[in-house]
PDB file of N, CA and C in Angstrom:
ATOM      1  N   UNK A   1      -9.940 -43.390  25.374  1.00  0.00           N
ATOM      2  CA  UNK A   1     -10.678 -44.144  26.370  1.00  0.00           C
ATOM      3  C   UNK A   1     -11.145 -43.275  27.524  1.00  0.00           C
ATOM      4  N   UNK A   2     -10.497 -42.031  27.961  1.00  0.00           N
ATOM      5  CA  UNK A   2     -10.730 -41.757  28.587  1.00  0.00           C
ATOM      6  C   UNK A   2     -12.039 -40.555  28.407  1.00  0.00           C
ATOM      7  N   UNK A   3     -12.643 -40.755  27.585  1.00  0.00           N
ATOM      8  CA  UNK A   3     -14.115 -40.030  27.113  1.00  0.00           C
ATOM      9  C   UNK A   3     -15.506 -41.342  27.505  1.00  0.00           C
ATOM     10  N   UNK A   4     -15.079 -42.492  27.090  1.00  0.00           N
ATOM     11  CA  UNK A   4     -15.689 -43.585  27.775  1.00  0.00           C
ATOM     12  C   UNK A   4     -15.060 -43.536  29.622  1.00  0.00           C
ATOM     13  N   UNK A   5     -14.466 -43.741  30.053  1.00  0.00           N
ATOM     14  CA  UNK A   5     -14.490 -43.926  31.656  1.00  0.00           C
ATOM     15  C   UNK A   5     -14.871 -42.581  32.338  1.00  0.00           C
ATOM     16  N   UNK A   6     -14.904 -41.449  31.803  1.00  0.00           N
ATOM     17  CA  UNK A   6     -15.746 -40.046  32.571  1.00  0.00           C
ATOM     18  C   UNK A   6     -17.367 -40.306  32.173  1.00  0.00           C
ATOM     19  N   UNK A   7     -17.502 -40.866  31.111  1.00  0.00           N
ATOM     20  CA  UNK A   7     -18.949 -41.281  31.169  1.00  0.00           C
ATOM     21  C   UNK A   7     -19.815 -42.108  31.761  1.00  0.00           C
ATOM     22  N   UNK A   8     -18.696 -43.334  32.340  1.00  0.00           N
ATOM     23  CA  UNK A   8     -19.471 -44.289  32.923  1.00  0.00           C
ATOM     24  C   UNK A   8     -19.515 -43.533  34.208  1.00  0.00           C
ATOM     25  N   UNK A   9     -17.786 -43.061  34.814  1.00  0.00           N
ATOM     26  CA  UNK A   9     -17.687 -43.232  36.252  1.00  0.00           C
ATOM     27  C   UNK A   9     -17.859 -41.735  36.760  1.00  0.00           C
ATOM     28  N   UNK A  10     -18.247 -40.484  36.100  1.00  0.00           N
ATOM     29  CA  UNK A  10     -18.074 -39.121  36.433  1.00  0.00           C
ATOM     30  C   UNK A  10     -19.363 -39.385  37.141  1.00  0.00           C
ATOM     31  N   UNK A  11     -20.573 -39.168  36.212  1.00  0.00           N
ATOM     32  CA  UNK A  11     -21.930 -39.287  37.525  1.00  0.00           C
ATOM     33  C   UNK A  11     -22.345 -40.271  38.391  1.00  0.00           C
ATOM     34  N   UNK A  12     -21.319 -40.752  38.403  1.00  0.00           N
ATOM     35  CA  UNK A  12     -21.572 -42.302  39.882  1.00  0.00           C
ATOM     36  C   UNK A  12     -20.736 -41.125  41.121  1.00  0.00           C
ATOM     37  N   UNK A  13     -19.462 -40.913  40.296  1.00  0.00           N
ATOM     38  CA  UNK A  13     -18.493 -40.361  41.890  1.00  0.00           C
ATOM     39  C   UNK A  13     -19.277 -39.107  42.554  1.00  0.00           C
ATOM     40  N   UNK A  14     -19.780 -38.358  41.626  1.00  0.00           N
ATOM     41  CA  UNK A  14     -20.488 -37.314  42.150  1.00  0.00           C
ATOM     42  C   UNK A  14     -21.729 -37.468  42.880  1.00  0.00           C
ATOM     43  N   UNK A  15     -22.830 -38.144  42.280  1.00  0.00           N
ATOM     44  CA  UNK A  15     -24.235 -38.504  42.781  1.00  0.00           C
ATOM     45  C   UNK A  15     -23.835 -39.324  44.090  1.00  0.00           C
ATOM     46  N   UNK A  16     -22.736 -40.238  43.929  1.00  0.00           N
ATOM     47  CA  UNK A  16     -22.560 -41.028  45.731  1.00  0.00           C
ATOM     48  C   UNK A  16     -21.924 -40.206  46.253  1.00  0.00           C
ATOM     49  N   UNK A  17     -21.279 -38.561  46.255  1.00  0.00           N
ATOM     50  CA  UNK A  17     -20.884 -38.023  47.299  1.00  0.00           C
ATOM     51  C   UNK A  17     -21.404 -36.666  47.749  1.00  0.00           C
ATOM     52  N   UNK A  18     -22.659 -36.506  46.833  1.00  0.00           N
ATOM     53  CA  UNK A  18     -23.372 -35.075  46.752  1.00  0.00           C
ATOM     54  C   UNK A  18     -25.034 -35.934  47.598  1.00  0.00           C
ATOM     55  N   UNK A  19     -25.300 -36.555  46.561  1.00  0.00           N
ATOM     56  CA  UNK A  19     -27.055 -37.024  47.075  1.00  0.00           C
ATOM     57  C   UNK A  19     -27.020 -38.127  47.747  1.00  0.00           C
ATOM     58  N   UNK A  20     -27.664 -37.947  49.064  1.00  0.00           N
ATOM     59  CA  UNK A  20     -28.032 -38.633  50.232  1.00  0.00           C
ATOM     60  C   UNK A  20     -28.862 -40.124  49.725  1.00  0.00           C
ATOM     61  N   UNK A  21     -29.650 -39.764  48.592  1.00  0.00           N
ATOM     62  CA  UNK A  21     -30.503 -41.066  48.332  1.00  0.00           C
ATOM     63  C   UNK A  21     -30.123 -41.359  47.263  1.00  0.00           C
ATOM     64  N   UNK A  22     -28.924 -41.234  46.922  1.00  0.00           N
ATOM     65  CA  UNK A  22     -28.218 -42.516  45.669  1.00  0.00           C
ATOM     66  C   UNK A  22     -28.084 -43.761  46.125  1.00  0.00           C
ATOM     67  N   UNK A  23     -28.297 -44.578  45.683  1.00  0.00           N
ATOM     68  CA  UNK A  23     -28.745 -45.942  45.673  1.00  0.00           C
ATOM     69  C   UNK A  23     -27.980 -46.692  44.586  1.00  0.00           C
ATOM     70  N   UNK A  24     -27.518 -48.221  45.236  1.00  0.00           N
ATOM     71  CA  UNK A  24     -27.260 -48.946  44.321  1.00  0.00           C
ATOM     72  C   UNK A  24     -27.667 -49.214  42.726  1.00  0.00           C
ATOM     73  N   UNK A  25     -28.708 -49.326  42.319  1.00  0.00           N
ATOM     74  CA  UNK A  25     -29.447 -49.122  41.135  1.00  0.00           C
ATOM     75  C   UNK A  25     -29.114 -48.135  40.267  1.00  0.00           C
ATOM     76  N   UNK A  26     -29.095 -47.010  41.138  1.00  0.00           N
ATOM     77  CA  UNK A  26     -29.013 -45.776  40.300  1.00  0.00           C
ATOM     78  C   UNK A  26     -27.318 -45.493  39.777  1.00  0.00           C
ATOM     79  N   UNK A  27     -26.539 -46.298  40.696  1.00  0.00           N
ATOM     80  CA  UNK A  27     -25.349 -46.539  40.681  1.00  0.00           C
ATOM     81  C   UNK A  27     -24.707 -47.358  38.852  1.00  0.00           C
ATOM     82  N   UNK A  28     -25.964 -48.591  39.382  1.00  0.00           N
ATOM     83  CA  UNK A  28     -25.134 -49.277  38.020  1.00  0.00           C
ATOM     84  C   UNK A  28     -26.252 -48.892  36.705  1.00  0.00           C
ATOM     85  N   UNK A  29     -27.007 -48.436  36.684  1.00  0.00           N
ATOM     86  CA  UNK A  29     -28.126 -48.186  35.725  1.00  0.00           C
ATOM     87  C   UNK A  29     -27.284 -46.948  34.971  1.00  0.00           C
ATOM     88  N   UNK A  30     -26.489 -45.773  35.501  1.00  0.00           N
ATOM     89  CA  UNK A  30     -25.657 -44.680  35.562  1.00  0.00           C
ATOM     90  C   UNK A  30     -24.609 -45.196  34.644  1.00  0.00           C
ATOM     91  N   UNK A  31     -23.494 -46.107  35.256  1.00  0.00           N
ATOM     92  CA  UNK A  31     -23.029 -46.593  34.807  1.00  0.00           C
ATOM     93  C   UNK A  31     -22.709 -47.177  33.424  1.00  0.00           C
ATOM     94  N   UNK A  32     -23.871 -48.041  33.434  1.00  0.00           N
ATOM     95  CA  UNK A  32     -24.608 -48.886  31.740  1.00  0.00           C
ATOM     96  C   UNK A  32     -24.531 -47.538  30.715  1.00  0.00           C
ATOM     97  N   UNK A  33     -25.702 -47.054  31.078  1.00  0.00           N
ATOM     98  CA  UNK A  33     -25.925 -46.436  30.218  1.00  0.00           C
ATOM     99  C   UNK A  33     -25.127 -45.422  29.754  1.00  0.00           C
ATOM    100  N   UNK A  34     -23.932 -45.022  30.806  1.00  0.00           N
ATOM    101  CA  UNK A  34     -22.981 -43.859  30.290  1.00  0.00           C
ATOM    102  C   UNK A  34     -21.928 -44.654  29.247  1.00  0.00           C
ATOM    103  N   UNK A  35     -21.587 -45.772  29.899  1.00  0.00           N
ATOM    104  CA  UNK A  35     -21.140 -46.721  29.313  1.00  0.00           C
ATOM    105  C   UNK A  35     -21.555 -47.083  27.771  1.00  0.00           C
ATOM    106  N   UNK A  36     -22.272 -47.757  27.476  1.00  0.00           N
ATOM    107  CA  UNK A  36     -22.574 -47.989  26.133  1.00  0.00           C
ATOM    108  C   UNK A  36     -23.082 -46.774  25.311  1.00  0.00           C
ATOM    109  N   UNK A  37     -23.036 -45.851  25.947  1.00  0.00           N
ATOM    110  CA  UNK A  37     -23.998 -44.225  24.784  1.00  0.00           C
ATOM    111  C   UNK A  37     -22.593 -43.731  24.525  1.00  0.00           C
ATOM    112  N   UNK A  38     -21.709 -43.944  25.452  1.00  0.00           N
ATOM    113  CA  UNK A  38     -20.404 -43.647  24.880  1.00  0.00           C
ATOM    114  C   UNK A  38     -19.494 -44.311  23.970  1.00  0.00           C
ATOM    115  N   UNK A  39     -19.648 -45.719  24.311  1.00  0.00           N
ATOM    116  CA  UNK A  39     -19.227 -46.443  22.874  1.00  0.00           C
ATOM    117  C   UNK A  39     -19.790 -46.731  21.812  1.00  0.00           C
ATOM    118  N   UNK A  40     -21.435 -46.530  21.788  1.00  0.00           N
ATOM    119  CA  UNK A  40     -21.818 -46.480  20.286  1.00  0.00           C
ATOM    120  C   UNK A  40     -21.547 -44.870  19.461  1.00  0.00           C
ATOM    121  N   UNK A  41     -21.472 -43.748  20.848  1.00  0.00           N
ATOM    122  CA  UNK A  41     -21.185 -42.546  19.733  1.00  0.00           C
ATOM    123  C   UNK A  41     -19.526 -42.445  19.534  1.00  0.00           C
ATOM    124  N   UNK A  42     -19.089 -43.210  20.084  1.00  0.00           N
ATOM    125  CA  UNK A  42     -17.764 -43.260  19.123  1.00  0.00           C
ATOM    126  C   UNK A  42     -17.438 -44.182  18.028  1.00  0.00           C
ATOM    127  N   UNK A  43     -18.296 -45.516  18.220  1.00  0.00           N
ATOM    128  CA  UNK A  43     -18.109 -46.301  16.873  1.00  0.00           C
ATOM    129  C   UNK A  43     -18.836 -46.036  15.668  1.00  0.00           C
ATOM    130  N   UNK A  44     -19.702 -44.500  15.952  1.00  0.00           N
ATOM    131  CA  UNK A  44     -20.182 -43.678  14.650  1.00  0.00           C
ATOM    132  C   UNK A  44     -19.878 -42.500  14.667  1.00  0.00           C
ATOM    133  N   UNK A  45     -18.461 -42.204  15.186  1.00  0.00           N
ATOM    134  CA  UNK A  45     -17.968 -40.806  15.558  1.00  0.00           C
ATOM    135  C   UNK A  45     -17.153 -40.881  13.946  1.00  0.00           C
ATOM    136  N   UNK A  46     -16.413 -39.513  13.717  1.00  0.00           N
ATOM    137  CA  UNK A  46     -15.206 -39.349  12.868  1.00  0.00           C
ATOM    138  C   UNK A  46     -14.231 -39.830  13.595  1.00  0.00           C
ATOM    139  N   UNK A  47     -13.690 -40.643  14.771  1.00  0.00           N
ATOM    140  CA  UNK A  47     -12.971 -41.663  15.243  1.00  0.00           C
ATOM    141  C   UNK A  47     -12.785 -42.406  14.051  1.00  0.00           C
ATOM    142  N   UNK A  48     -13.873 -43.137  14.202  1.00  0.00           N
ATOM    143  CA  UNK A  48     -13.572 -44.280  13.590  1.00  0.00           C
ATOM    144  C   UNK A  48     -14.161 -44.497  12.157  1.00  0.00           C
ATOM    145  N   UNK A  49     -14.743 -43.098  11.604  1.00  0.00           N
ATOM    146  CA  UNK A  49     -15.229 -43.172  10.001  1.00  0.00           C
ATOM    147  C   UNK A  49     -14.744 -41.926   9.523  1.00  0.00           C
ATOM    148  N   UNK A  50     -13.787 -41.770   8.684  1.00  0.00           N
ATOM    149  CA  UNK A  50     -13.620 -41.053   8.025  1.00  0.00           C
ATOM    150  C   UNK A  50     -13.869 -40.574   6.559  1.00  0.00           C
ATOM    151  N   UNK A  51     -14.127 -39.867   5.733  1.00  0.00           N
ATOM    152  CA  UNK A  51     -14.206 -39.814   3.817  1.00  0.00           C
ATOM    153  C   UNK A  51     -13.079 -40.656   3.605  1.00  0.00           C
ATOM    154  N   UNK A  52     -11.952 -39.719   3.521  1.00  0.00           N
ATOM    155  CA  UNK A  52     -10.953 -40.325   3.105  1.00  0.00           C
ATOM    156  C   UNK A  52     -10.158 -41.785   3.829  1.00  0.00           C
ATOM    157  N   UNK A  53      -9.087 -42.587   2.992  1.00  0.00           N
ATOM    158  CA  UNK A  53      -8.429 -43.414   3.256  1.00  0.00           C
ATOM    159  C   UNK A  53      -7.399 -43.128   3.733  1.00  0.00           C
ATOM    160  N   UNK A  54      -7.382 -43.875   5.344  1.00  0.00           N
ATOM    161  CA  UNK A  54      -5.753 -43.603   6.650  1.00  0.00           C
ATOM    162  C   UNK A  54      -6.303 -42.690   7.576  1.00  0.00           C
ATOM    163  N   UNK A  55      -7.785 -41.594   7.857  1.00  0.00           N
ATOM    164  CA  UNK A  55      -7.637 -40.910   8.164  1.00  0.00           C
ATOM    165  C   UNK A  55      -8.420 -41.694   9.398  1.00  0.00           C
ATOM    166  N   UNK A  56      -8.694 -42.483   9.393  1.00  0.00           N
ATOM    167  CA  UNK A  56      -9.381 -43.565  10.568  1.00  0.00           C
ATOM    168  C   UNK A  56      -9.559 -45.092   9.830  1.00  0.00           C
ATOM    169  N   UNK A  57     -10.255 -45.480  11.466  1.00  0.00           N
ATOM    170  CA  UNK A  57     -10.299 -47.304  10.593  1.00  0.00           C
ATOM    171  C   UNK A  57     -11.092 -47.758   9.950  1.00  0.00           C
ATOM    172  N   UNK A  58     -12.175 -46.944   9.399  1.00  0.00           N
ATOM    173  CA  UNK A  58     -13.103 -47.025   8.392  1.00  0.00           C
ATOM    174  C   UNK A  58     -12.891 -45.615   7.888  1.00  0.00           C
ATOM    175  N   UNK A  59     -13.693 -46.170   6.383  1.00  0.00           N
ATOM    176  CA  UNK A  59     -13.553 -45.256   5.302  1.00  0.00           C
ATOM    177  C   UNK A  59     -15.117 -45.158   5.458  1.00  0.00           C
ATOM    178  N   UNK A  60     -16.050 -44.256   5.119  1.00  0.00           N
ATOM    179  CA  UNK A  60     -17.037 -43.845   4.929  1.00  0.00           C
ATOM    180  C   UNK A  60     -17.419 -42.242   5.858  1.00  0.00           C
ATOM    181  N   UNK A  61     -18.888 -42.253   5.539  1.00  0.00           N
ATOM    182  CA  UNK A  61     -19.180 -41.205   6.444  1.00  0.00           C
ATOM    183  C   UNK A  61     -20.093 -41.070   7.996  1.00  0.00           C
ATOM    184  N   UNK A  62     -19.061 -40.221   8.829  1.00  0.00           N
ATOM    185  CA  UNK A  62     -19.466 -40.789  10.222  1.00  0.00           C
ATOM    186  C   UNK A  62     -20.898 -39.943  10.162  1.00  0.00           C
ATOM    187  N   UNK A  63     -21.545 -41.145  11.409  1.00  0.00           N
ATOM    188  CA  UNK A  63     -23.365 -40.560  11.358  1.00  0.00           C
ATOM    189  C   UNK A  63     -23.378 -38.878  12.492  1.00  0.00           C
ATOM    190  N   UNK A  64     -22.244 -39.308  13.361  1.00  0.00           N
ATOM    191  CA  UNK A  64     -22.226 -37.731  13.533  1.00  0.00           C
ATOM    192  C   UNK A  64     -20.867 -37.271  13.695  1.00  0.00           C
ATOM    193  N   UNK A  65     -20.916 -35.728  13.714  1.00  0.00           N
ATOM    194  CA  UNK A  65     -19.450 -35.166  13.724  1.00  0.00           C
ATOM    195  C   UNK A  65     -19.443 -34.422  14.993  1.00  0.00           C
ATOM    196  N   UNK A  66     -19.339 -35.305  16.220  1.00  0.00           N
ATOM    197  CA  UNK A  66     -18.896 -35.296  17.327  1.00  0.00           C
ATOM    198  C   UNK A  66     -17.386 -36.390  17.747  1.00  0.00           C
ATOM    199  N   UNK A  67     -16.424 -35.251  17.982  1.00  0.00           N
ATOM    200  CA  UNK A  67     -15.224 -36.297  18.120  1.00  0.00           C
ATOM    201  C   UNK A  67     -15.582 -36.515  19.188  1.00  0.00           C
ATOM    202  N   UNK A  68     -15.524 -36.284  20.567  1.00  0.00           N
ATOM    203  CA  UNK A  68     -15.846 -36.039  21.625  1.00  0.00           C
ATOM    204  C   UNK A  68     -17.144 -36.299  21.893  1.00  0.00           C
ATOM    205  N   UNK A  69     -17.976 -37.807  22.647  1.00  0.00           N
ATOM    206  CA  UNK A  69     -18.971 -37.950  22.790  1.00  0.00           C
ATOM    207  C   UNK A  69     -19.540 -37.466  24.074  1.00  0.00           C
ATOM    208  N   UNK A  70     -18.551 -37.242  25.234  1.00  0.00           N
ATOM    209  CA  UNK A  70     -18.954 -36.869  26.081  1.00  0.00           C
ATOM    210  C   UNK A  70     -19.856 -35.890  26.355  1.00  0.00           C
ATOM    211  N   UNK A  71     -20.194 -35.058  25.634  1.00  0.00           N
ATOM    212  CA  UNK A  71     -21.113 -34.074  25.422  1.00  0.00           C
ATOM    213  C   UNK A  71     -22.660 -34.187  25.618  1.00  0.00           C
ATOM    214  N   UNK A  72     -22.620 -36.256  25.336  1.00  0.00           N
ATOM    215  CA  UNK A  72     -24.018 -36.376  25.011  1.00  0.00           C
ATOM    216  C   UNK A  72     -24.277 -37.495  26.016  1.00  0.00           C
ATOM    217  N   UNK A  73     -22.676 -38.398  26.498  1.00  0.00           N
ATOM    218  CA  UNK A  73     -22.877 -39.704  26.659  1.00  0.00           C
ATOM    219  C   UNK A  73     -22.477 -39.285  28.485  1.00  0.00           C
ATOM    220  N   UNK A  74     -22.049 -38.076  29.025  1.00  0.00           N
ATOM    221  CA  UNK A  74     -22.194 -38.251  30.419  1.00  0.00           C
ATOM    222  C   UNK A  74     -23.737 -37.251  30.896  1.00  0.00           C
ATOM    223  N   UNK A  75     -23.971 -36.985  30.362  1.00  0.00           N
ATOM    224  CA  UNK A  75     -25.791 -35.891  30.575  1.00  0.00           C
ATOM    225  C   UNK A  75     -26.658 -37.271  30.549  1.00  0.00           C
ATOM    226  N   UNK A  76     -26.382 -38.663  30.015  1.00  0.00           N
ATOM    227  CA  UNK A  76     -26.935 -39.503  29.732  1.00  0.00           C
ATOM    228  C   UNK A  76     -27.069 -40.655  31.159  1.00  0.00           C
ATOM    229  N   UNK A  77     -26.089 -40.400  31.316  1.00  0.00           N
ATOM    230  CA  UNK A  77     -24.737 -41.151  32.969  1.00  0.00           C
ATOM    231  C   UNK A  77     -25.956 -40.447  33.922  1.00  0.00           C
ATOM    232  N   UNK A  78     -25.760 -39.237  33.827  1.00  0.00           N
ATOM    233  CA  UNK A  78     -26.891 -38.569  35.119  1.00  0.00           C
ATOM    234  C   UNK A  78     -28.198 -38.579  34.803  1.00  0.00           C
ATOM    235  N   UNK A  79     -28.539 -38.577  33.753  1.00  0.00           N
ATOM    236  CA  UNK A  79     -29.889 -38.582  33.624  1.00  0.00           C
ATOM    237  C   UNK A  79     -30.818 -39.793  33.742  1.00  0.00           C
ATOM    238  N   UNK A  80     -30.116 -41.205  33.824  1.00  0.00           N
ATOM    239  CA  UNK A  80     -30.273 -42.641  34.295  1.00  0.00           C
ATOM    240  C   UNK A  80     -29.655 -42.599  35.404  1.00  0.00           C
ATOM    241  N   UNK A  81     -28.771 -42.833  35.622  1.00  0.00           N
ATOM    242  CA  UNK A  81     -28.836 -42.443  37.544  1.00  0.00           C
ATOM    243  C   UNK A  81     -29.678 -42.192  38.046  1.00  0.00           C
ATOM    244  N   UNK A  82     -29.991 -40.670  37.698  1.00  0.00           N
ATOM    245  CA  UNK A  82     -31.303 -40.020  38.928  1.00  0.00           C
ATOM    246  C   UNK A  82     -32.485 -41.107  39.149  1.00  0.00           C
ATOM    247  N   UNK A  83     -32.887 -40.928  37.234  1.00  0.00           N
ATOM    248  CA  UNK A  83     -33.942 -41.954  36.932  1.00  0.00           C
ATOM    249  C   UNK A  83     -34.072 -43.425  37.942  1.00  0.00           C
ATOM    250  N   UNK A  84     -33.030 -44.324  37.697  1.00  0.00           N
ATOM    251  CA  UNK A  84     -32.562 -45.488  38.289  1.00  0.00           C
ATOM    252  C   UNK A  84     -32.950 -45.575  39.824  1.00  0.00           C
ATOM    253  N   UNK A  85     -32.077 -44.082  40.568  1.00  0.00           N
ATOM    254  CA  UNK A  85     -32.658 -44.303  41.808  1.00  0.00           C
ATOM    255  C   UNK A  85     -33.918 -43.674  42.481  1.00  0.00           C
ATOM    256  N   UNK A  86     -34.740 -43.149  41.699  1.00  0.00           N
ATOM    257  CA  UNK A  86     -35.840 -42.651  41.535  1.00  0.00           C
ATOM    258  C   UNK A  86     -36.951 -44.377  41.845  1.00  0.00           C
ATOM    259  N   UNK A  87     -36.522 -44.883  40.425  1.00  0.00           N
ATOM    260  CA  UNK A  87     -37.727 -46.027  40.749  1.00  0.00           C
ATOM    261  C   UNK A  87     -37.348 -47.150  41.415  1.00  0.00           C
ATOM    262  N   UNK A  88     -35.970 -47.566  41.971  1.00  0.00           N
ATOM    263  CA  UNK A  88     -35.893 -48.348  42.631  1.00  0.00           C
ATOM    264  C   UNK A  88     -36.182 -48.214  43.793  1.00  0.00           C
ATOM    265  N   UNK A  89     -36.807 -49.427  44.745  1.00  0.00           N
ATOM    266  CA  UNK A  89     -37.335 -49.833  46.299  1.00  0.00           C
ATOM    267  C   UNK A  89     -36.386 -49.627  47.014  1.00  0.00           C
ATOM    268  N   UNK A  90     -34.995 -49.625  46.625  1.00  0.00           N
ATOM    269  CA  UNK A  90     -34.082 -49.803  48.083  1.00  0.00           C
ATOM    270  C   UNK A  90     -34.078 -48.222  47.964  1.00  0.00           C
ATOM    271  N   UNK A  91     -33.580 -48.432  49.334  1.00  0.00           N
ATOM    272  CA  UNK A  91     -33.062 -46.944  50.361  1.00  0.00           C
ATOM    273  C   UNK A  91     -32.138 -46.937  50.641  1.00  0.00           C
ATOM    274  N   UNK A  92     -31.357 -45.827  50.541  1.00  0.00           N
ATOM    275  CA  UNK A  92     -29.718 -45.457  50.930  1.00  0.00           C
ATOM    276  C   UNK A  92     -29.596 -45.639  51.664  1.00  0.00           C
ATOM    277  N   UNK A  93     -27.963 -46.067  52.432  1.00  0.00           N
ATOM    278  CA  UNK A  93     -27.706 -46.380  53.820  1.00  0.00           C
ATOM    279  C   UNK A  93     -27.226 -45.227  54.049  1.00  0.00           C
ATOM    280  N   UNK A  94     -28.118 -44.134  55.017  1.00  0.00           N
ATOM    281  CA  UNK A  94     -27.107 -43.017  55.357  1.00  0.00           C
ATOM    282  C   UNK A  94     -26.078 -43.280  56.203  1.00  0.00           C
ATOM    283  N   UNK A  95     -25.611 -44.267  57.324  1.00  0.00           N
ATOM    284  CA  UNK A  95     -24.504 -44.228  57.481  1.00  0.00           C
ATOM    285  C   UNK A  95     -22.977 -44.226  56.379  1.00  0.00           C
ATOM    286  N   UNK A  96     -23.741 -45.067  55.366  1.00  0.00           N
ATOM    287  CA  UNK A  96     -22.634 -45.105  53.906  1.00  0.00           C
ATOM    288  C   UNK A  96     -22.231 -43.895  53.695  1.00  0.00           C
ATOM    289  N   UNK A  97     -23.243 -43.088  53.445  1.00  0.00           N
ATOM    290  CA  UNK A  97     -22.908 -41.605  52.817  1.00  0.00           C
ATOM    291  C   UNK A  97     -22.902 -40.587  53.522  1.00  0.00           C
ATOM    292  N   UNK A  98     -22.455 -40.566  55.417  1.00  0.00           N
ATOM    293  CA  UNK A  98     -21.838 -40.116  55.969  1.00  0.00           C
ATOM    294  C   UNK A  98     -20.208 -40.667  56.236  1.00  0.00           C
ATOM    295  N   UNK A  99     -20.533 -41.968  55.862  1.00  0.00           N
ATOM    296  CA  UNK A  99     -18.835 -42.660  55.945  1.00  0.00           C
ATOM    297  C   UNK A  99     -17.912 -41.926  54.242  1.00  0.00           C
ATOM    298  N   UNK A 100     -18.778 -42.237  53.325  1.00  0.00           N
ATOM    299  CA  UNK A 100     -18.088 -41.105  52.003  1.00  0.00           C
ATOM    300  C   UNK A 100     -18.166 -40.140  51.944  1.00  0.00           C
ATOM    301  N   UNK A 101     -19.215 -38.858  52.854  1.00  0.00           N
ATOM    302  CA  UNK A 101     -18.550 -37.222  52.377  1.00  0.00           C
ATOM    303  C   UNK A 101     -17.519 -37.686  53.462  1.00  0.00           C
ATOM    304  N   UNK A 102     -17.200 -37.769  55.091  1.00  0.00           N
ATOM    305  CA  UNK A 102     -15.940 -37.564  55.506  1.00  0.00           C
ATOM    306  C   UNK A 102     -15.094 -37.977  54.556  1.00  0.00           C
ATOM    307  N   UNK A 103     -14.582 -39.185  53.973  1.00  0.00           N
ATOM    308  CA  UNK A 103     -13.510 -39.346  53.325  1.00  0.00           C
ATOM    309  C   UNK A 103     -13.719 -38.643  52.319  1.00  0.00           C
ATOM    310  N   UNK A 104     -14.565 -38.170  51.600  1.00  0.00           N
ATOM    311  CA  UNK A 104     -14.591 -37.757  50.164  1.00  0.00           C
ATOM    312  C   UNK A 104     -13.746 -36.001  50.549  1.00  0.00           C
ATOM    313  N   UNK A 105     -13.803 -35.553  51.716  1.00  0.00           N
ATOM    314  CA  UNK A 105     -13.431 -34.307  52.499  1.00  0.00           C
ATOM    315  C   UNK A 105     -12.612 -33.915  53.129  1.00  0.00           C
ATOM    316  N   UNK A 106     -12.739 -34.854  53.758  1.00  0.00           N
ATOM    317  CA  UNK A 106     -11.177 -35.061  54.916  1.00  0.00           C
ATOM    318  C   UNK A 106      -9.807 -35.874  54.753  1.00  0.00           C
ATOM    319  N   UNK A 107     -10.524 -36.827  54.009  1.00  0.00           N
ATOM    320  CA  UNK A 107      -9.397 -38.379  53.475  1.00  0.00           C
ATOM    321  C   UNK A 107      -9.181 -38.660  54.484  1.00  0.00           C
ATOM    322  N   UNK A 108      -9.716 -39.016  55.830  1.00  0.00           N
ATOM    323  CA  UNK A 108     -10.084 -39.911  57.435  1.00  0.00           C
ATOM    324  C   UNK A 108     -10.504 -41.139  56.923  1.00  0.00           C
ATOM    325  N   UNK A 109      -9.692 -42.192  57.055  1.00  0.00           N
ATOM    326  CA  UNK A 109     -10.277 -43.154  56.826  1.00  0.00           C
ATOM    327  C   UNK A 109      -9.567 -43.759  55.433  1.00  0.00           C
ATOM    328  N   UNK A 110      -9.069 -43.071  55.031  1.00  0.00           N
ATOM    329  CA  UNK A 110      -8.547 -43.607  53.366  1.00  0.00           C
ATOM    330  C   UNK A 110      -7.352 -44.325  53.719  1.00  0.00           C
ATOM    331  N   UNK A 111      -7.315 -45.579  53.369  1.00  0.00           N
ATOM    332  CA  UNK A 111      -5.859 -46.228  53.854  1.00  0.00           C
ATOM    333  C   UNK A 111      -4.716 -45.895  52.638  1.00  0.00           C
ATOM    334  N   UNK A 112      -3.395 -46.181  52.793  1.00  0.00           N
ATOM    335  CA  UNK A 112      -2.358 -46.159  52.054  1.00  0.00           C
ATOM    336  C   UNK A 112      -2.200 -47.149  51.219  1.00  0.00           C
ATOM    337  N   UNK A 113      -1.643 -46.875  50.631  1.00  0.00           N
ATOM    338  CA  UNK A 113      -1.160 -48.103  49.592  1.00  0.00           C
ATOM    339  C   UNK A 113      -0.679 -49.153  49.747  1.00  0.00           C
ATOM    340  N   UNK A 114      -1.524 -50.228  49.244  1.00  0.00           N
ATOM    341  CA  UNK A 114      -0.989 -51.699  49.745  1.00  0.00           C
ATOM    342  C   UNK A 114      -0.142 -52.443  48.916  1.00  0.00           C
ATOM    343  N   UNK A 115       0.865 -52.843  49.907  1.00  0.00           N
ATOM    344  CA  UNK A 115       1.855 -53.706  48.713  1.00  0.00           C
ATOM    345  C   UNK A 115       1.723 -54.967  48.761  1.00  0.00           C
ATOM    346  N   UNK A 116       1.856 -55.511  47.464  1.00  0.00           N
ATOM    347  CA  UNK A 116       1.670 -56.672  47.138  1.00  0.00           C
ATOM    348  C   UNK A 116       2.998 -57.917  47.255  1.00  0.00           C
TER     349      UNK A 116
END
């Protein structure tokens, strides 16, 4: 799982603490698409298709031989992002993304752990 959650969430954390005009849009458009390019290249990975029988949960042959989709499915994460906040109308709140590099830098502002 954790080849799916660096795909959705690797080029969101970076693009909201590096580029000034990341934008909501580009946020969840990033997201989506890292998201699902990562779970269809694993439900046609050698994960989950193997030749032989036991060696995964299908028997046949996988469409590619990438165990590891990340290769294809977070370049995908940034490359819809940019896109995303490229054509969307809204505008970044630069106070936002002076309030996240300090914390993203300093940890000013980051509260402790809350108990429940």
């Amino acid at each position: 799982m954790t080849k799916v959650t660096a795909s959705a969430n690797l080029p969101i954390i970076l693009l909201t603490i590096f580029w000034k005009r990341f934008n909501t849009t580009g946020a969840v458009t990033g997201m989506l698409v890292g998201l699902f390019s990562a779970l269809i290249l694993v439900a046609i990975s050698p994960n989950v298709w193997a030749p032989e029988a036991g060696a995964a949960i299908f028997v046949g042959k996988p469409l590619i031989n990438l165990t590891n989709p990340g290769i294809i499915s977070i370049p995908l994460g940034f490359l819809s992002a940019f896109i995303g906040t490229l054509i969307s109308n809204k505008k970044a709140d630069q106070k936002k993304f002076d309030e996240i590099l300090v914390k993203a830098n300093t940890g000013i502002g980051i509260h402790g752990p809350v108990k429940h």
